[in-house]
PDB file of N, CA and C in Angstrom:
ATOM      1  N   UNK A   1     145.324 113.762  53.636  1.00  0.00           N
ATOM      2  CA  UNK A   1     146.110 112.980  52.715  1.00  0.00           C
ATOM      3  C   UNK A   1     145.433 111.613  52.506  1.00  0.00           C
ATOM      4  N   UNK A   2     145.786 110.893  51.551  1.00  0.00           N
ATOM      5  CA  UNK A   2     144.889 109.720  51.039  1.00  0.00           C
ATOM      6  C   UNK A   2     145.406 108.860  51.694  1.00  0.00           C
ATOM      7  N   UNK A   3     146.679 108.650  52.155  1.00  0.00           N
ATOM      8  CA  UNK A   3     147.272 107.604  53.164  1.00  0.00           C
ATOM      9  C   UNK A   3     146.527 108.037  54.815  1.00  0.00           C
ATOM     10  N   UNK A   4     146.438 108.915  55.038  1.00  0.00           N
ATOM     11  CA  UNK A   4     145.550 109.114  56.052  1.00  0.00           C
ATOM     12  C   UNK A   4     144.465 108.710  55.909  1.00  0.00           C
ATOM     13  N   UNK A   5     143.894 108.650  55.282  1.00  0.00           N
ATOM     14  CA  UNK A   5     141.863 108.904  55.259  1.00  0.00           C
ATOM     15  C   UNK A   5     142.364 106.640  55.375  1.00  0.00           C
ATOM     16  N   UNK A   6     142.587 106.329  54.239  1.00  0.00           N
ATOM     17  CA  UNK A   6     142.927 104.598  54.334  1.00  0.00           C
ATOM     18  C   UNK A   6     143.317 103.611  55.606  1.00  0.00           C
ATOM     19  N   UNK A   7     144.191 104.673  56.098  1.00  0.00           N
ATOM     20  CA  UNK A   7     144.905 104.179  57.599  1.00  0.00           C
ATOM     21  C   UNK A   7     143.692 104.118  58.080  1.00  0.00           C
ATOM     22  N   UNK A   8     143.228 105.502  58.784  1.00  0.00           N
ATOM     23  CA  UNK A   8     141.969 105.406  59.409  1.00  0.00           C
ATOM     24  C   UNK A   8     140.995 104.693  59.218  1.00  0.00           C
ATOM     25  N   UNK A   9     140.582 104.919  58.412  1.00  0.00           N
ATOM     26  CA  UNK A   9     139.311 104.233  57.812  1.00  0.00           C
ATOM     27  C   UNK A   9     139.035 103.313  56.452  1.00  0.00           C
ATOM     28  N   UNK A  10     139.594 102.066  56.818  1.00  0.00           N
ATOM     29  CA  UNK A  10     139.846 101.359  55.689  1.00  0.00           C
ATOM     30  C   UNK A  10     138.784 101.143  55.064  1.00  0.00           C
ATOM     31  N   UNK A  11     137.724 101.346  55.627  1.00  0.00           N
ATOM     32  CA  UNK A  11     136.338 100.960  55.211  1.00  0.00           C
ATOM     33  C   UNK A  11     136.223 101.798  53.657  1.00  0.00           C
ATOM     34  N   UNK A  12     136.974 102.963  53.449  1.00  0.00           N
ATOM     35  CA  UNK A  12     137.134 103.683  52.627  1.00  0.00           C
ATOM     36  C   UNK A  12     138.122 103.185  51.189  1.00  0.00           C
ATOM     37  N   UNK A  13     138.880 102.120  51.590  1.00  0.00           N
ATOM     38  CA  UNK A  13     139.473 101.344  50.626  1.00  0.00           C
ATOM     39  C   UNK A  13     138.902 101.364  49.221  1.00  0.00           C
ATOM     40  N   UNK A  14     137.730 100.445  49.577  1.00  0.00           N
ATOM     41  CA  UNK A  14     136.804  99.761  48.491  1.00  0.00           C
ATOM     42  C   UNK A  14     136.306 101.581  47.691  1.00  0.00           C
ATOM     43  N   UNK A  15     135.813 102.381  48.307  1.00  0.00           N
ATOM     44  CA  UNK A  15     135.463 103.884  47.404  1.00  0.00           C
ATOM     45  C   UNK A  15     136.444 103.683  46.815  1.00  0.00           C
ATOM     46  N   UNK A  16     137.775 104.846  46.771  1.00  0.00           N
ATOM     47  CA  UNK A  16     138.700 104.693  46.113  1.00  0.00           C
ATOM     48  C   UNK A  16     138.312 103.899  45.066  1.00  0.00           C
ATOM     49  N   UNK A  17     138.953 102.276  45.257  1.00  0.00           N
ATOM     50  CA  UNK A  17     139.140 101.911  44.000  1.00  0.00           C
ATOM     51  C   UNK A  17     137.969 101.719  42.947  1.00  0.00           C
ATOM     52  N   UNK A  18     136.675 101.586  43.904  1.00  0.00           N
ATOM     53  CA  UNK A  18     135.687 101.868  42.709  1.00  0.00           C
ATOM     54  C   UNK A  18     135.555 103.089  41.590  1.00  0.00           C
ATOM     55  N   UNK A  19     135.990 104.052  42.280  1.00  0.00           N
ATOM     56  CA  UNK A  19     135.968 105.566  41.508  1.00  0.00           C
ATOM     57  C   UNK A  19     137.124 105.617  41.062  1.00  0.00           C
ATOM     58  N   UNK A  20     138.209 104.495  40.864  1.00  0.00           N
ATOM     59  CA  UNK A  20     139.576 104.439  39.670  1.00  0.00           C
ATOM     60  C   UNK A  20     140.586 105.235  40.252  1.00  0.00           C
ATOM     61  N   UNK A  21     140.658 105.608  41.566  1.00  0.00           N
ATOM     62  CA  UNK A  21     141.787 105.990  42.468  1.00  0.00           C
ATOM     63  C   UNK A  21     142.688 104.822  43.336  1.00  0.00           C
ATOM     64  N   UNK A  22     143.386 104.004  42.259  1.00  0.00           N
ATOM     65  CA  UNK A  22     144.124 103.042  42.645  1.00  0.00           C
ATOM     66  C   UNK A  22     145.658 103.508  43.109  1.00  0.00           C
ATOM     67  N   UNK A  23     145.696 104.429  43.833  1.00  0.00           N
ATOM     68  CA  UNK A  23     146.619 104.801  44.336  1.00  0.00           C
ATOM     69  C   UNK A  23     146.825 104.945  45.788  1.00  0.00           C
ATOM     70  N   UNK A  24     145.831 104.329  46.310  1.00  0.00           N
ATOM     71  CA  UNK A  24     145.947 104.059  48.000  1.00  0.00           C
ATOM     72  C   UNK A  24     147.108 103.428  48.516  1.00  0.00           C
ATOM     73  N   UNK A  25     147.862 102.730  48.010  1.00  0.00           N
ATOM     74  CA  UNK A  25     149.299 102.034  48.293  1.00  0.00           C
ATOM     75  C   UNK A  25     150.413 102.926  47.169  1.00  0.00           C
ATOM     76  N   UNK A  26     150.038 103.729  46.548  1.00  0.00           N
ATOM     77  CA  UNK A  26     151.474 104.515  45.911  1.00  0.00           C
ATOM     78  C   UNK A  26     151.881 105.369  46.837  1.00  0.00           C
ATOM     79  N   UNK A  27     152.935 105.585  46.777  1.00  0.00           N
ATOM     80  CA  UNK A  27     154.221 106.835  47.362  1.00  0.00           C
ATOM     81  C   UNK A  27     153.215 108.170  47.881  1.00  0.00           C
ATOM     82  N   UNK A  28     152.623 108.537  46.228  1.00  0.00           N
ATOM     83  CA  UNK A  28     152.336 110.057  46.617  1.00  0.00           C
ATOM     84  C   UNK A  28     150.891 110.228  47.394  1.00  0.00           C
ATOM     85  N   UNK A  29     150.501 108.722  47.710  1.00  0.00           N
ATOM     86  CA  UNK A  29     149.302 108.784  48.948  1.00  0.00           C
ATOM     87  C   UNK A  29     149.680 109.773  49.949  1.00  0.00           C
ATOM     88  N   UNK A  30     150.776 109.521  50.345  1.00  0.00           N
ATOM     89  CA  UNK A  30     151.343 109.979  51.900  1.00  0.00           C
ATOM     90  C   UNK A  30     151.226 111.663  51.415  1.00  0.00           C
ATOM     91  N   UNK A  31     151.362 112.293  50.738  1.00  0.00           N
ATOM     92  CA  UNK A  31     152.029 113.872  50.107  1.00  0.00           C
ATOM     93  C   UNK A  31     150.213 114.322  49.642  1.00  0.00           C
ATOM     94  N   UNK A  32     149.996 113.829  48.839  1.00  0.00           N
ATOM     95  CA  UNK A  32     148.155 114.485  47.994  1.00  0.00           C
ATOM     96  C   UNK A  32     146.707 113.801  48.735  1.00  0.00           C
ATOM     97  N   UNK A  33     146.221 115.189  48.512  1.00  0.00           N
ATOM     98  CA  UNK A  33     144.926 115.441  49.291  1.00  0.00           C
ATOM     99  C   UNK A  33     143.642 114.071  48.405  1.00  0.00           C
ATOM    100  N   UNK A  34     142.743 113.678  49.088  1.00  0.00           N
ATOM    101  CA  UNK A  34     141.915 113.570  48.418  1.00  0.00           C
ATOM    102  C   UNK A  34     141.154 114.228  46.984  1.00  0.00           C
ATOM    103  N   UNK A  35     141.299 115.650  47.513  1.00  0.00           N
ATOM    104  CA  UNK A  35     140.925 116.036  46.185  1.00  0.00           C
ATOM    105  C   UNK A  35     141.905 116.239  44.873  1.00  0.00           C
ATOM    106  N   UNK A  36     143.381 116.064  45.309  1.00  0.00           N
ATOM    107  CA  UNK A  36     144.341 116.394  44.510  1.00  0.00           C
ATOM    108  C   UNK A  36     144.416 115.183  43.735  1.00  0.00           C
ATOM    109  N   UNK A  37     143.836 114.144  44.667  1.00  0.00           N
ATOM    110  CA  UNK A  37     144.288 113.018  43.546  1.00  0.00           C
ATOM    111  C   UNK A  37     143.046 112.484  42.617  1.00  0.00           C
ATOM    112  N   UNK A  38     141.732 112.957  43.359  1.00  0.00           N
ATOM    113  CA  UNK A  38     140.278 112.940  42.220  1.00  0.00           C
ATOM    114  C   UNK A  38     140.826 113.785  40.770  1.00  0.00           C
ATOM    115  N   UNK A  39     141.198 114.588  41.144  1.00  0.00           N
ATOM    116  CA  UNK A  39     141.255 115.147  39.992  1.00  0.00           C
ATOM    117  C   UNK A  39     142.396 114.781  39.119  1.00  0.00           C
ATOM    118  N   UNK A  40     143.744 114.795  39.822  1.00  0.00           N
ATOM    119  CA  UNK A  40     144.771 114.652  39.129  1.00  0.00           C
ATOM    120  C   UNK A  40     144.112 112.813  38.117  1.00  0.00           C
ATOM    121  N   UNK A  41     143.163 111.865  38.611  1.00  0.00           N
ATOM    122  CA  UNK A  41     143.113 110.841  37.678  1.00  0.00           C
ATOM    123  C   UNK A  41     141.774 111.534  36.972  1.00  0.00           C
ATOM    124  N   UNK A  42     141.519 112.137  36.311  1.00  0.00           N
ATOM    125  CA  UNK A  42     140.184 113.192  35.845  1.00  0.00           C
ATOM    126  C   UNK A  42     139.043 113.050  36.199  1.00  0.00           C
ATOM    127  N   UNK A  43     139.002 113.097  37.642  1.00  0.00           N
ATOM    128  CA  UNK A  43     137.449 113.050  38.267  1.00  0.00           C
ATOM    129  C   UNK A  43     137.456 114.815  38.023  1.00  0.00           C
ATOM    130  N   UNK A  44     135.896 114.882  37.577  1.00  0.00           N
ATOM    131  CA  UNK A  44     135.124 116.243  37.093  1.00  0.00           C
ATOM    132  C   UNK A  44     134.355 116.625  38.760  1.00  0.00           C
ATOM    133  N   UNK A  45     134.581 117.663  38.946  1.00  0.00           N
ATOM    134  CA  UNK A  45     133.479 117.986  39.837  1.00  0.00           C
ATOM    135  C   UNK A  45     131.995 117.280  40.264  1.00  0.00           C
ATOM    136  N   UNK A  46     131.361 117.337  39.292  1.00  0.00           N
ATOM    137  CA  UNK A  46     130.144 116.154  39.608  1.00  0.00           C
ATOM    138  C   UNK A  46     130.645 114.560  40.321  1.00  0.00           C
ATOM    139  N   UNK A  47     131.526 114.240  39.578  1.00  0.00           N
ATOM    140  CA  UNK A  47     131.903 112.651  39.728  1.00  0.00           C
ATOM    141  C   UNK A  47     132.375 112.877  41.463  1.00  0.00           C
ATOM    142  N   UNK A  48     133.267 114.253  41.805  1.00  0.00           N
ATOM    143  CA  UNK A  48     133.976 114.022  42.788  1.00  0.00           C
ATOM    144  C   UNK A  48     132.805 114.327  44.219  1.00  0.00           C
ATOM    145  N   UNK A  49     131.327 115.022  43.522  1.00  0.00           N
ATOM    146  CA  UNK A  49     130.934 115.043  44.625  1.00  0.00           C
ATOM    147  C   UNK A  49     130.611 113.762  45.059  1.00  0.00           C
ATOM    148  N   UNK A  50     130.211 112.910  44.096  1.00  0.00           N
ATOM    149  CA  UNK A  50     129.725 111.701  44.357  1.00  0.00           C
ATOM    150  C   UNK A  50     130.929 110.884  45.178  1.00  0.00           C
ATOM    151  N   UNK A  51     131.879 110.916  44.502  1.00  0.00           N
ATOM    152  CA  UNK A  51     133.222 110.275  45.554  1.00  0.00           C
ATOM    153  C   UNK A  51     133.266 110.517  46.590  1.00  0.00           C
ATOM    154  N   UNK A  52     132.805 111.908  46.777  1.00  0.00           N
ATOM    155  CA  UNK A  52     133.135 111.922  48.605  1.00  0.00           C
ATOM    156  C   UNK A  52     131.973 111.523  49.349  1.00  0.00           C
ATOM    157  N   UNK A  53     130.573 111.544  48.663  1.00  0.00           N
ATOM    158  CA  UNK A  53     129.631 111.469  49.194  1.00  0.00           C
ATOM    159  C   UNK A  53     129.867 110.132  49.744  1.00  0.00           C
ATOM    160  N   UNK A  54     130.129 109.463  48.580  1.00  0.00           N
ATOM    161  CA  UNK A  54     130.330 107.510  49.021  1.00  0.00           C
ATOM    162  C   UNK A  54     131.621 107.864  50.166  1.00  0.00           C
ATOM    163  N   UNK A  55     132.497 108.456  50.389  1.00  0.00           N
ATOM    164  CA  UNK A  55     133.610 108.200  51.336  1.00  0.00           C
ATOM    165  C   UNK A  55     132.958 108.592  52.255  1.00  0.00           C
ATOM    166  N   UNK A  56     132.188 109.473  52.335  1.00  0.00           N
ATOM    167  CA  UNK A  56     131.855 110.054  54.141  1.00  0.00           C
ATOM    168  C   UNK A  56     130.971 108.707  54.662  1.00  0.00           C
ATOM    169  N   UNK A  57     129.964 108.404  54.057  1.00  0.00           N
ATOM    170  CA  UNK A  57     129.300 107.068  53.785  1.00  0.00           C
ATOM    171  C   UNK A  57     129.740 106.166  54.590  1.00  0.00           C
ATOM    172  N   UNK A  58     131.242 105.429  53.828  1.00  0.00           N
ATOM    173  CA  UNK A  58     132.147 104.266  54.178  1.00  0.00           C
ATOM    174  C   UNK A  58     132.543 105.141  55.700  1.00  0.00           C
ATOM    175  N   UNK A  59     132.881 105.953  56.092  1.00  0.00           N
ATOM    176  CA  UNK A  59     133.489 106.545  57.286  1.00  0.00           C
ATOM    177  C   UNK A  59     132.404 106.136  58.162  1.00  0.00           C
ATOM    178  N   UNK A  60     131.282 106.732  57.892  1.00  0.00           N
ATOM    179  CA  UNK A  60     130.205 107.051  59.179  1.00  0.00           C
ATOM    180  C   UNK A  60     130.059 105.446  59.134  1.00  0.00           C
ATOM    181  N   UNK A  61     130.137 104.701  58.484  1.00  0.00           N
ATOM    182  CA  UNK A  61     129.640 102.975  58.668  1.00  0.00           C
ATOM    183  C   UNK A  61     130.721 102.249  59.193  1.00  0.00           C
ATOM    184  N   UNK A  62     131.915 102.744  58.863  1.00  0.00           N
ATOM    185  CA  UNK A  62     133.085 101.958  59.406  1.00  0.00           C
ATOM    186  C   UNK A  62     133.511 102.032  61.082  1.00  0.00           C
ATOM    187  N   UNK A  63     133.598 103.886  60.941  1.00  0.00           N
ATOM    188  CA  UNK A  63     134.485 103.578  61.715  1.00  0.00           C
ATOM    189  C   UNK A  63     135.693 104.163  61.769  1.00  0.00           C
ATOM    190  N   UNK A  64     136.260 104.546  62.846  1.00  0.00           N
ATOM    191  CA  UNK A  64     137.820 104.721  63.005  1.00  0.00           C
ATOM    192  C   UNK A  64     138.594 103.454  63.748  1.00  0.00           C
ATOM    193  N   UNK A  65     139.733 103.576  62.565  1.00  0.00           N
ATOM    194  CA  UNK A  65     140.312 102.536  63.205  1.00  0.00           C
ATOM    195  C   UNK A  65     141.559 102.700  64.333  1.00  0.00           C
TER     196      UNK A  65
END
């Protein structure tokens, strides 16, 4: 869930909102997957590999918090 991945690893914040997933503080963070919500704002397959590529990225550099 996207409220998960944020909690953990805030380092992951800044992805998100670069790739126009400004929904890290809405409701349905807690309920939809990362990928439910790439797409649900129209990230295409290509775009979303790149999204996660940058999130695993921010993870392996951050950190768990």
């Amino acid at each position: 869930m996207i409220a998960e991945v944020v909690t953990k690893y805030p380092d992951t914040i800044p992805v998100f909102l670069e790739h126009g997933l400004h929904c890290i503080g809405c409701h349905v963070a807690a309920s939809e997957t990362v990928e439910q919500g790439a797409f649900a704002h129209g990230m295409d397959e290509k775009a979303f590999a790149g999204f996660m590529k940058a999130l695993n990225k921010a993870v392996a550099k951050g950190g768990k918090r």
